[in-house]
PDB file of N, CA and C in Angstrom:
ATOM      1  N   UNK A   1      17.471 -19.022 -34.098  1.00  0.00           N
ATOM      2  CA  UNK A   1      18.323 -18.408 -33.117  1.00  0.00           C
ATOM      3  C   UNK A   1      17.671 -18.457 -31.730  1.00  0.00           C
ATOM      4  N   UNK A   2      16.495 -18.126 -31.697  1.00  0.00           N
ATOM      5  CA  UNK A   2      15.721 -18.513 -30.257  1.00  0.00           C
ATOM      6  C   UNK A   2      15.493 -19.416 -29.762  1.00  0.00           C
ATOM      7  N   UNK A   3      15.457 -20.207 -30.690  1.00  0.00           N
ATOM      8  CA  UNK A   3      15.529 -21.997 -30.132  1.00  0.00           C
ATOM      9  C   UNK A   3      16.672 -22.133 -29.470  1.00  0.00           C
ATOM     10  N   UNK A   4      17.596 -22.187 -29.767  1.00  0.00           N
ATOM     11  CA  UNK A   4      19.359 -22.347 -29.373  1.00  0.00           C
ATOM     12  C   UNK A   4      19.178 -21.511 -28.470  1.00  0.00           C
ATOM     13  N   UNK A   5      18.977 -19.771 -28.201  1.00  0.00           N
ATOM     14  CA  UNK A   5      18.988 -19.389 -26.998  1.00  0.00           C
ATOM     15  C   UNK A   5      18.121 -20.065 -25.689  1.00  0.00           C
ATOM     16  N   UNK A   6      17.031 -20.538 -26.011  1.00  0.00           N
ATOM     17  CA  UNK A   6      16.084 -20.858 -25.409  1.00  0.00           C
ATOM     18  C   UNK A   6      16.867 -22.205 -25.194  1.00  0.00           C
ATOM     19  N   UNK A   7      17.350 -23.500 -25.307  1.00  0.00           N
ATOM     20  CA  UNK A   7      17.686 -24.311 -24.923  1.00  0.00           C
ATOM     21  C   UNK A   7      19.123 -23.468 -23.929  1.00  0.00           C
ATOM     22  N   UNK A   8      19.894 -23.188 -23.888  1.00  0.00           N
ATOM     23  CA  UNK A   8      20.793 -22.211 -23.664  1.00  0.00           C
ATOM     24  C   UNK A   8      21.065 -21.431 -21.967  1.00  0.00           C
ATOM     25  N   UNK A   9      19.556 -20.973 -22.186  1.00  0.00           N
ATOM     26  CA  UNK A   9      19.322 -20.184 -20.966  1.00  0.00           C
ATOM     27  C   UNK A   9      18.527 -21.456 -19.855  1.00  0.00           C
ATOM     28  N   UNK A  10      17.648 -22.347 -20.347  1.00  0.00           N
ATOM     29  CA  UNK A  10      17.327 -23.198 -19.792  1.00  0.00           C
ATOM     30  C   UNK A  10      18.862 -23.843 -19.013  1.00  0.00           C
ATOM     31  N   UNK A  11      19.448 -24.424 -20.058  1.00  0.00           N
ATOM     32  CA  UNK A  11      20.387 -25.300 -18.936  1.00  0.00           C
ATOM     33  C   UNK A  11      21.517 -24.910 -18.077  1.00  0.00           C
ATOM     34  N   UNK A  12      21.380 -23.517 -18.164  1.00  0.00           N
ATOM     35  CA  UNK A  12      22.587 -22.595 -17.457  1.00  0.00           C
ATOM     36  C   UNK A  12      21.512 -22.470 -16.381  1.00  0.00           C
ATOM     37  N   UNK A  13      20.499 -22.141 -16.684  1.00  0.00           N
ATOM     38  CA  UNK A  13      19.223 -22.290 -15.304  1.00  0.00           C
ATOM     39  C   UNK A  13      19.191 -23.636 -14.423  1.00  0.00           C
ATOM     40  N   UNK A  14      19.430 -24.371 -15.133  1.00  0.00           N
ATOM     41  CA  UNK A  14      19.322 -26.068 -14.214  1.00  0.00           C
ATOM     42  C   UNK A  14      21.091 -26.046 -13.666  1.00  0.00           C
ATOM     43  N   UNK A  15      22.088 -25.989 -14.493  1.00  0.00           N
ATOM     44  CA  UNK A  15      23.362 -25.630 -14.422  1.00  0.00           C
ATOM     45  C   UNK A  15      23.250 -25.407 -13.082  1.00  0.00           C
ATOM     46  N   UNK A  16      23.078 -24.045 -12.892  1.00  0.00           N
ATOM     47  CA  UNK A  16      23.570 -23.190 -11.518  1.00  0.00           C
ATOM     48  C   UNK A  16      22.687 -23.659 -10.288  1.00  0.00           C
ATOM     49  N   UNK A  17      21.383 -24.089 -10.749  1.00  0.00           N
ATOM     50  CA  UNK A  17      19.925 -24.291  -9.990  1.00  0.00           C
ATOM     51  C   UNK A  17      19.916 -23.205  -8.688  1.00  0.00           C
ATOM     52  N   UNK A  18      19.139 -23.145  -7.727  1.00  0.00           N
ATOM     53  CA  UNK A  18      18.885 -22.388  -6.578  1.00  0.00           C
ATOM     54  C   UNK A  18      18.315 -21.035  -7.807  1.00  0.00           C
ATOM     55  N   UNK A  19      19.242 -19.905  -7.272  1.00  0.00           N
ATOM     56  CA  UNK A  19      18.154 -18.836  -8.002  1.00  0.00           C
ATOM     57  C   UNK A  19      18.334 -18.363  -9.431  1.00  0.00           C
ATOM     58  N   UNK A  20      18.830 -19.494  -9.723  1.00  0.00           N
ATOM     59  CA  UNK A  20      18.737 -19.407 -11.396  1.00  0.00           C
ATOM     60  C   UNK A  20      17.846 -20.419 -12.106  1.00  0.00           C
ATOM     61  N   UNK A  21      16.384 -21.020 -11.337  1.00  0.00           N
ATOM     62  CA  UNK A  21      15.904 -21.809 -12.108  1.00  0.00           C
ATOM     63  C   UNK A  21      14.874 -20.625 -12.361  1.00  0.00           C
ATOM     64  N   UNK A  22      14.249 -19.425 -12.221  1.00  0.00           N
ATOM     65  CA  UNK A  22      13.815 -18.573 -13.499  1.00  0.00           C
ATOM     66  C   UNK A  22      14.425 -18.351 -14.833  1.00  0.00           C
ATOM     67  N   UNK A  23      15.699 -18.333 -14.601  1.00  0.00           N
ATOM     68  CA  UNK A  23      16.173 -17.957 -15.938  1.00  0.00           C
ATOM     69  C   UNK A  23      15.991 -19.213 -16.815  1.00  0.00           C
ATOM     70  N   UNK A  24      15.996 -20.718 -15.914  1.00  0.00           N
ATOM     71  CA  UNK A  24      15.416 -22.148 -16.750  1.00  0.00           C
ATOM     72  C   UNK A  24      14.011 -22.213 -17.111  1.00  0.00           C
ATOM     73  N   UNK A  25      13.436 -21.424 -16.429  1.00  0.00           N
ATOM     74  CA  UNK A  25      11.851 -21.306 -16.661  1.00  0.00           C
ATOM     75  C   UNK A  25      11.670 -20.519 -17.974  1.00  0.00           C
ATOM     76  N   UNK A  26      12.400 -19.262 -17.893  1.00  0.00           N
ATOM     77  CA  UNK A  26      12.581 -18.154 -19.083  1.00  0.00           C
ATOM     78  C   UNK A  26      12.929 -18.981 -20.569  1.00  0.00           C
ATOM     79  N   UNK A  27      13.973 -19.562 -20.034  1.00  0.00           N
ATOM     80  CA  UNK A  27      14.945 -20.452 -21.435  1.00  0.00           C
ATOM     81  C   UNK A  27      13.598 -21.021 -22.070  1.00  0.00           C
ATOM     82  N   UNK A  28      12.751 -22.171 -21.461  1.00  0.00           N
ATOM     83  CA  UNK A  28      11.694 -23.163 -21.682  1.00  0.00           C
ATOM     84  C   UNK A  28      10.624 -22.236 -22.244  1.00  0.00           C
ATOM     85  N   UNK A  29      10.129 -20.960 -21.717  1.00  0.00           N
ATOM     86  CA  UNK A  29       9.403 -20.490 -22.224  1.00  0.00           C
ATOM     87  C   UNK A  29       9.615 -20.068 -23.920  1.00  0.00           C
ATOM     88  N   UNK A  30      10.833 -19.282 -23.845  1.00  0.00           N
ATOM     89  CA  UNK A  30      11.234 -19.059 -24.890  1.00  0.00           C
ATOM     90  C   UNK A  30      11.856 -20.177 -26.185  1.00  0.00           C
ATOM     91  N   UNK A  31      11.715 -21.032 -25.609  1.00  0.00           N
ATOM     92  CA  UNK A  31      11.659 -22.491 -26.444  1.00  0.00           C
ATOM     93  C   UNK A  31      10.354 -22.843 -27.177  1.00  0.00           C
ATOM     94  N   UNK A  32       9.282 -22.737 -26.113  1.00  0.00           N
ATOM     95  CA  UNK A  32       8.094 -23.131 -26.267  1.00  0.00           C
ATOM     96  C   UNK A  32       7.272 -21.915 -27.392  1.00  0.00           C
ATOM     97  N   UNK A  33       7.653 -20.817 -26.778  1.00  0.00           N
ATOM     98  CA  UNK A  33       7.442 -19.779 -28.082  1.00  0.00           C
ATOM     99  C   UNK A  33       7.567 -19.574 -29.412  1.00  0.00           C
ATOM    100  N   UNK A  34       9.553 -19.957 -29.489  1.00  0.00           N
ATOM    101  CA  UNK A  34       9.833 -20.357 -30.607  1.00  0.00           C
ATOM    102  C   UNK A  34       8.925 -21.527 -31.590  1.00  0.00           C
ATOM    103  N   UNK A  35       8.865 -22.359 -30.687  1.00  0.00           N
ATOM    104  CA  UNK A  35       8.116 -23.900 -31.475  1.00  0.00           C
ATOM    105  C   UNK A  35       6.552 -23.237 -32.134  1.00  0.00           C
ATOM    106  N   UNK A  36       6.182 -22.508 -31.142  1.00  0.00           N
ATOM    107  CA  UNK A  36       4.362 -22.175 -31.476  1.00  0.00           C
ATOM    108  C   UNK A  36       4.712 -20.917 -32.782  1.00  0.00           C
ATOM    109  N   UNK A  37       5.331 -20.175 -32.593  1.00  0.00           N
ATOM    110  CA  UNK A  37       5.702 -19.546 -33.716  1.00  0.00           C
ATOM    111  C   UNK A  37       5.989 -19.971 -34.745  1.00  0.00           C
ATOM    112  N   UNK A  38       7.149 -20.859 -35.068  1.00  0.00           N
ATOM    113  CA  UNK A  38       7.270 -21.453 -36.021  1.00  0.00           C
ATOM    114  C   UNK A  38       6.414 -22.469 -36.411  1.00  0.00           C
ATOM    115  N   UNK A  39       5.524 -22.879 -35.506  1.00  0.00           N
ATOM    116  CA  UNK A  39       4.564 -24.011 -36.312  1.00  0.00           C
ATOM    117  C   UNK A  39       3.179 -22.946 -37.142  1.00  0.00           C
ATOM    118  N   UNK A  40       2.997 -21.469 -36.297  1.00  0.00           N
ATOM    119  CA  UNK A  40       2.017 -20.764 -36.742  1.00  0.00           C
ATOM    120  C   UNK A  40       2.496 -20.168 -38.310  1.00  0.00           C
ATOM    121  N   UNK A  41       4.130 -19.678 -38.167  1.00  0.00           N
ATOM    122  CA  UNK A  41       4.722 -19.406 -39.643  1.00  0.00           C
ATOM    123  C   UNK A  41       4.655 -20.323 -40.707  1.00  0.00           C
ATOM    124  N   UNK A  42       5.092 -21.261 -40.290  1.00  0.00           N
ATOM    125  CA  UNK A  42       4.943 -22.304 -41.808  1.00  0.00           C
ATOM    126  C   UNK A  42       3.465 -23.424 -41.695  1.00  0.00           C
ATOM    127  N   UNK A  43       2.340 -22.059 -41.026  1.00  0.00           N
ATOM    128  CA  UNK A  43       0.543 -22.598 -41.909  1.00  0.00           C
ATOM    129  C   UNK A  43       0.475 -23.794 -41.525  1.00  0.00           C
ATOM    130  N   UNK A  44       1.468 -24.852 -40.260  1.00  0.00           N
ATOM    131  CA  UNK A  44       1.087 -26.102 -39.920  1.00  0.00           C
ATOM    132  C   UNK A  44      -0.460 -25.768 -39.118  1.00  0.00           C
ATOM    133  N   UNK A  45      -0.196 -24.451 -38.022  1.00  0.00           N
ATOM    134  CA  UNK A  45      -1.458 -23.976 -37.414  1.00  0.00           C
ATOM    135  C   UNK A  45      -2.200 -23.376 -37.901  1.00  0.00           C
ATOM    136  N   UNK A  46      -3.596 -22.904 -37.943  1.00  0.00           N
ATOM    137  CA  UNK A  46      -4.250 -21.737 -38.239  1.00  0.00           C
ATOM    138  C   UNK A  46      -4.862 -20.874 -37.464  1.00  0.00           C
ATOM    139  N   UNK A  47      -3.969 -21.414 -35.779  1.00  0.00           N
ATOM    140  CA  UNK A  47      -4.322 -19.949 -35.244  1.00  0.00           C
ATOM    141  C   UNK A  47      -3.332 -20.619 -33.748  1.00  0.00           C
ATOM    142  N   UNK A  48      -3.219 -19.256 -32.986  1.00  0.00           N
ATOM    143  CA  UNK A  48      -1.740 -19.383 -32.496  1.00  0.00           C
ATOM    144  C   UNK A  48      -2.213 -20.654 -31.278  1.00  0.00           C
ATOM    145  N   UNK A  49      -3.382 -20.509 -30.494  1.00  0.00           N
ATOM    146  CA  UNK A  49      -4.035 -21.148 -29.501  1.00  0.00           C
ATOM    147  C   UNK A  49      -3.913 -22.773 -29.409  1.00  0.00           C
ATOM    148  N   UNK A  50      -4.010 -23.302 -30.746  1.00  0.00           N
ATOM    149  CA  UNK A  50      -3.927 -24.653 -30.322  1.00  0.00           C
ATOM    150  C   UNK A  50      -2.070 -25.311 -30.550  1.00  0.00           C
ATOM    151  N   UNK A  51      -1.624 -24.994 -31.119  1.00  0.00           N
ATOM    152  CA  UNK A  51      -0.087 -25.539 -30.892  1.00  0.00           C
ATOM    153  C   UNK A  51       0.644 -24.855 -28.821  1.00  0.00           C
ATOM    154  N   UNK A  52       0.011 -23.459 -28.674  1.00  0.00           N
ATOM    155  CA  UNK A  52       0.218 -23.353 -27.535  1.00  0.00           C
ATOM    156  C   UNK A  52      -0.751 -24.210 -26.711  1.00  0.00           C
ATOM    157  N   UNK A  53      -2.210 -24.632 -26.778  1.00  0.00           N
ATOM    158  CA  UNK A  53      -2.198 -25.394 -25.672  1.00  0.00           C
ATOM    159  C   UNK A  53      -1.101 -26.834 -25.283  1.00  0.00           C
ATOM    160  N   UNK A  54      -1.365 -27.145 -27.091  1.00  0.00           N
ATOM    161  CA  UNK A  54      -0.596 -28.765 -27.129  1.00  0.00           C
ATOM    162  C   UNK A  54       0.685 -28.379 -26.628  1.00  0.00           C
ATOM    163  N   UNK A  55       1.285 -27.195 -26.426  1.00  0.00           N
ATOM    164  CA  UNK A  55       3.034 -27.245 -26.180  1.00  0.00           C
ATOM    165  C   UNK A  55       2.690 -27.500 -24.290  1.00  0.00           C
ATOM    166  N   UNK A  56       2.273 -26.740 -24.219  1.00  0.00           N
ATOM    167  CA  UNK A  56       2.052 -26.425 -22.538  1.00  0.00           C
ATOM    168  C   UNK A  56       1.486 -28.073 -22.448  1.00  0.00           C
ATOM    169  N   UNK A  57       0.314 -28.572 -23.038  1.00  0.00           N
ATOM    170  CA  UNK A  57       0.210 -29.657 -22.120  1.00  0.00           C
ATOM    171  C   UNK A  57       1.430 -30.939 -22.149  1.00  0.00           C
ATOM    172  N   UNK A  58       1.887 -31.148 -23.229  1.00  0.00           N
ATOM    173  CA  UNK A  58       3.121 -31.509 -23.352  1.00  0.00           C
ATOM    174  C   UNK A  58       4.831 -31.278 -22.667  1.00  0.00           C
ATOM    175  N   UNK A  59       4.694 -29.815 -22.092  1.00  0.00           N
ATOM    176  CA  UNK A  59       5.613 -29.589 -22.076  1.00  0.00           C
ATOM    177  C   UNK A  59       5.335 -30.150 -20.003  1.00  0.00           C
ATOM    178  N   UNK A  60       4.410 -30.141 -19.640  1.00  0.00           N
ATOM    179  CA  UNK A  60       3.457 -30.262 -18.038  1.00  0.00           C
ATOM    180  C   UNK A  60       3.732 -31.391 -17.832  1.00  0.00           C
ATOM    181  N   UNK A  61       3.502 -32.616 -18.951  1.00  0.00           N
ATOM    182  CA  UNK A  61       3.858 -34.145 -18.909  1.00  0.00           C
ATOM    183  C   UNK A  61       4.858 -34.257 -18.513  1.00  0.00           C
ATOM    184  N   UNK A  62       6.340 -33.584 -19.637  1.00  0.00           N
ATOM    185  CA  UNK A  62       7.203 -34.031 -19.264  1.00  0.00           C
ATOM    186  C   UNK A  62       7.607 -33.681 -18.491  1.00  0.00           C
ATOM    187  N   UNK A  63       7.041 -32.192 -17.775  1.00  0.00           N
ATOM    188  CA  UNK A  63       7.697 -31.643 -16.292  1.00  0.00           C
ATOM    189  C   UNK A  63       7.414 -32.801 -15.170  1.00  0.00           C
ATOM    190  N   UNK A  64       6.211 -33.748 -15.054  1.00  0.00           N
ATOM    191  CA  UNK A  64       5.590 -34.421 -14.363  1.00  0.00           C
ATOM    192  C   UNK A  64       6.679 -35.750 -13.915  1.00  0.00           C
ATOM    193  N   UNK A  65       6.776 -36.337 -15.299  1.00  0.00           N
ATOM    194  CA  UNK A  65       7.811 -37.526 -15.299  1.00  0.00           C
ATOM    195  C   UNK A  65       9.314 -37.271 -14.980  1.00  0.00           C
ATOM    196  N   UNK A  66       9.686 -36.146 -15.035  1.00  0.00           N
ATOM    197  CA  UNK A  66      10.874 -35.550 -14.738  1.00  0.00           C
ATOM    198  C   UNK A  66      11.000 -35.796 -13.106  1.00  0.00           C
ATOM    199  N   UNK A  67       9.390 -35.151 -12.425  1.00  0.00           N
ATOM    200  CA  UNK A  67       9.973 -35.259 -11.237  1.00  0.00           C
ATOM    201  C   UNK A  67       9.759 -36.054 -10.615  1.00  0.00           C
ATOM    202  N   UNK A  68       9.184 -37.188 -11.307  1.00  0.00           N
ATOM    203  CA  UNK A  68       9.159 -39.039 -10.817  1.00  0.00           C
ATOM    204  C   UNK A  68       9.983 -39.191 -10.900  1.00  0.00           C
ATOM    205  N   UNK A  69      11.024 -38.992 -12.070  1.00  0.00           N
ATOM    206  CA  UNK A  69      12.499 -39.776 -12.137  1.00  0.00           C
ATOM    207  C   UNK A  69      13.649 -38.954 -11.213  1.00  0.00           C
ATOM    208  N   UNK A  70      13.102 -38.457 -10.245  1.00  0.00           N
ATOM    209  CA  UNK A  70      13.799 -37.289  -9.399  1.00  0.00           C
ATOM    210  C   UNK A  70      14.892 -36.175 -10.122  1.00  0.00           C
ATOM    211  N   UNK A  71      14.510 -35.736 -10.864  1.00  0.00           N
ATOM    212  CA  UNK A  71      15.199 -34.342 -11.091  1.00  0.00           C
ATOM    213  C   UNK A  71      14.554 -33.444 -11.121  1.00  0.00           C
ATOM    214  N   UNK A  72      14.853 -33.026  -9.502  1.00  0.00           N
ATOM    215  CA  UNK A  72      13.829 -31.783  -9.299  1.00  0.00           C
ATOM    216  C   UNK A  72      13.632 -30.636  -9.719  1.00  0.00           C
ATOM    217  N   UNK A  73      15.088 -29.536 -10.303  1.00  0.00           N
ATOM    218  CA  UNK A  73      15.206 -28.710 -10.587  1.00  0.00           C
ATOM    219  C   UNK A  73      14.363 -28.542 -12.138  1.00  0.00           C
ATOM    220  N   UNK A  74      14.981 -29.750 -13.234  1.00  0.00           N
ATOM    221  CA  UNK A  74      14.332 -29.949 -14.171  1.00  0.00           C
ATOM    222  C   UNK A  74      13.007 -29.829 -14.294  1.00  0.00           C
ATOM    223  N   UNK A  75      12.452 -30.523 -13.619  1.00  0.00           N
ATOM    224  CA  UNK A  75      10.801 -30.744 -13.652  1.00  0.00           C
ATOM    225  C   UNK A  75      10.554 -29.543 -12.915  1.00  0.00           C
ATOM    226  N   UNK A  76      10.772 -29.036 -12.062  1.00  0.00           N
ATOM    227  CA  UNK A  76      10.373 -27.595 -11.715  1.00  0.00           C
ATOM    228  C   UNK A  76      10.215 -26.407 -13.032  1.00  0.00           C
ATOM    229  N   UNK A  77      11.487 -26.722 -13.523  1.00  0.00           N
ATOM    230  CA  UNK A  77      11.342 -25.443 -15.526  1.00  0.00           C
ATOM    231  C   UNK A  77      10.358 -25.345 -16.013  1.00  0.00           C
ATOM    232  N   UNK A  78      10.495 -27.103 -16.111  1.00  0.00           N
ATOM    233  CA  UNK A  78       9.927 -27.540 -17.448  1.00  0.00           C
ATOM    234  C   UNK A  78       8.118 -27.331 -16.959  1.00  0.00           C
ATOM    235  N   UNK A  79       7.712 -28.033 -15.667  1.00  0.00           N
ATOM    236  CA  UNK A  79       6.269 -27.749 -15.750  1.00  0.00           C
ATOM    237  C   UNK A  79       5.856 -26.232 -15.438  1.00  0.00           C
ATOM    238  N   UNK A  80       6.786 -25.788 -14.653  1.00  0.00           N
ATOM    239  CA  UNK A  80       6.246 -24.141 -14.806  1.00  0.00           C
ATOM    240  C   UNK A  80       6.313 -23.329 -16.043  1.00  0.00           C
ATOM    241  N   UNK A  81       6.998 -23.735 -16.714  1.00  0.00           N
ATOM    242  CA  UNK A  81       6.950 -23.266 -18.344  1.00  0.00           C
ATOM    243  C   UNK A  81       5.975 -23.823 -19.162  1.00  0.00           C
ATOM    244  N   UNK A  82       5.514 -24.992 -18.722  1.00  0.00           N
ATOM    245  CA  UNK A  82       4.297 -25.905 -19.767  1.00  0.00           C
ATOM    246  C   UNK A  82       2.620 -25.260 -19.192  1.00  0.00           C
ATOM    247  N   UNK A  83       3.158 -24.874 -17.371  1.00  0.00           N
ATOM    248  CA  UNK A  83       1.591 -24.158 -17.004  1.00  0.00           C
ATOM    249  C   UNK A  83       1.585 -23.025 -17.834  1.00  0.00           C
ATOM    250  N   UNK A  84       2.619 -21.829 -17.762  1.00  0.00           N
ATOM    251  CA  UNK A  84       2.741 -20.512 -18.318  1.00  0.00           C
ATOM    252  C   UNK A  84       2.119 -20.742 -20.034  1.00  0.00           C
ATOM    253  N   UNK A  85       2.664 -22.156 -20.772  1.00  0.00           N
ATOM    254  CA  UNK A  85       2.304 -22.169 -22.091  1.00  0.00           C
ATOM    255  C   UNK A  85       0.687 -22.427 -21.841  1.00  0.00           C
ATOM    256  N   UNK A  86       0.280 -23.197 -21.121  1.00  0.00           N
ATOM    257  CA  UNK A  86      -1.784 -23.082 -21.029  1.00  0.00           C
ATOM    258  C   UNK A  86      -1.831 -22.154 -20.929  1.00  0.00           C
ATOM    259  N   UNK A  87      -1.827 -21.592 -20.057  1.00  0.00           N
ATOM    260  CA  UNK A  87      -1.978 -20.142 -19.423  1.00  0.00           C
ATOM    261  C   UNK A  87      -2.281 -19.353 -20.993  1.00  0.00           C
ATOM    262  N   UNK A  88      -0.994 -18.812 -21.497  1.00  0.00           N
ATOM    263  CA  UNK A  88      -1.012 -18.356 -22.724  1.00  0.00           C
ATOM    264  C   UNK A  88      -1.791 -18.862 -23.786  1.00  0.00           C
ATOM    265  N   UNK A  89      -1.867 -20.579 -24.351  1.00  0.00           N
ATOM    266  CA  UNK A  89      -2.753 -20.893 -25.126  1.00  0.00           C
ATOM    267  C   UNK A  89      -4.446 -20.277 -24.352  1.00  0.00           C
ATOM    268  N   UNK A  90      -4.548 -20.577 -23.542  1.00  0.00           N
ATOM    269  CA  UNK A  90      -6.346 -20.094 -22.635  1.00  0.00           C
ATOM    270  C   UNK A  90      -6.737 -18.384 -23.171  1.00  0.00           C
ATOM    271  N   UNK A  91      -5.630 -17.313 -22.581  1.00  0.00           N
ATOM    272  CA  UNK A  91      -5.744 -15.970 -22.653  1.00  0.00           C
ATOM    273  C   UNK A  91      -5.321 -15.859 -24.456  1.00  0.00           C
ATOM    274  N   UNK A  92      -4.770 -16.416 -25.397  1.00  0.00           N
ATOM    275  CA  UNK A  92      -4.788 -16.661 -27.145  1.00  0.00           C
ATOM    276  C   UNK A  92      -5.999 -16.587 -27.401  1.00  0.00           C
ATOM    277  N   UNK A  93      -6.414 -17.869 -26.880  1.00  0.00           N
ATOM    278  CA  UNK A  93      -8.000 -18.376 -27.174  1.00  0.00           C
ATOM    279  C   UNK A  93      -9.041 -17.454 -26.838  1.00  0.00           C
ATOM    280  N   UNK A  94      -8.903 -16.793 -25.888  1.00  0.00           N
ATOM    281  CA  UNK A  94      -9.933 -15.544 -25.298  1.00  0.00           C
ATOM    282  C   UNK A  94      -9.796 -14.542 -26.636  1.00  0.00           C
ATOM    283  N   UNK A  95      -8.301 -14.161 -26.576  1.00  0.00           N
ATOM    284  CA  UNK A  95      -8.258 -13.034 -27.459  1.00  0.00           C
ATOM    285  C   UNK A  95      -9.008 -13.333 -28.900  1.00  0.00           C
ATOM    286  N   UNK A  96      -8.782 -14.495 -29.413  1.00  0.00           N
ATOM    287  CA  UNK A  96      -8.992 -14.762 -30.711  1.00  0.00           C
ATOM    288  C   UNK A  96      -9.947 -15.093 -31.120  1.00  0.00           C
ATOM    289  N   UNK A  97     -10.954 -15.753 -29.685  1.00  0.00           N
ATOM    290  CA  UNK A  97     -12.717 -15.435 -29.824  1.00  0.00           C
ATOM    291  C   UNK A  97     -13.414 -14.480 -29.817  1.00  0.00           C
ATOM    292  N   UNK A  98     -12.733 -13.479 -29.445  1.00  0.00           N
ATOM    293  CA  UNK A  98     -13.089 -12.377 -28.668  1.00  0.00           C
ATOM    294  C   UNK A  98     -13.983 -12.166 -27.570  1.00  0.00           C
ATOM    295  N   UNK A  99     -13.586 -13.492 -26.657  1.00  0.00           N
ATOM    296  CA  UNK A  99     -14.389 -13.645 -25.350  1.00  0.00           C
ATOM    297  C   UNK A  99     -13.704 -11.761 -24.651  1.00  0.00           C
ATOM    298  N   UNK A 100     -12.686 -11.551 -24.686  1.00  0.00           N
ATOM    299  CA  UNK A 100     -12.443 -10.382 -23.953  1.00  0.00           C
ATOM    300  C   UNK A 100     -11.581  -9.604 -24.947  1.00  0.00           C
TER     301      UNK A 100
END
């Protein structure tokens, strides 16, 4: 169900663009969540940190090539949602070393 919302809110975010590309940023995040969750539920991961770095750096690529192929709004979502997923895999990884 969060996947579908999360694709959902993303393109009603690109849809409207101007001050609805947070809510495309939101959608992507909550996409990217869904995916790291479900890869941590069905034991593909064994700990939440590395499917979130790989989503974020993945998700940064394709924000990158997006905005070579000029779609700006797009590549704006998508890589601010792929930084937010490092971001999150980095502060995972802290928590789960117990650097802090």
């Amino acid at each position: 169900m969060f996947v579908a919302l999360g694709f959902v809110l993303s393109e009603l975010g690109v849809l409207f663009g101007g001050a609805f590309i947070p809510v495309a940023v939101a959608g992507v995040v909550l996409l990217e969540a869904s995916v790291v969750g479900i890869l941590r539920e069905s034991e593909y991961a064994s700990t939440l940190w590395t499917p979130a770095l790989g989503v974020g750096v993945l998700f940064t690529a394709a924000g990158g090539a997006l905005f070579y192929w000029g779609l700006r709004i797009r590549a704006i979502a998508v890589t601010g949602a792929g930084v937010i997923a490092l971001m999150a895999g980095v502060v995972i990884w802290a928590r789960e070393s117990d650097r802090f």
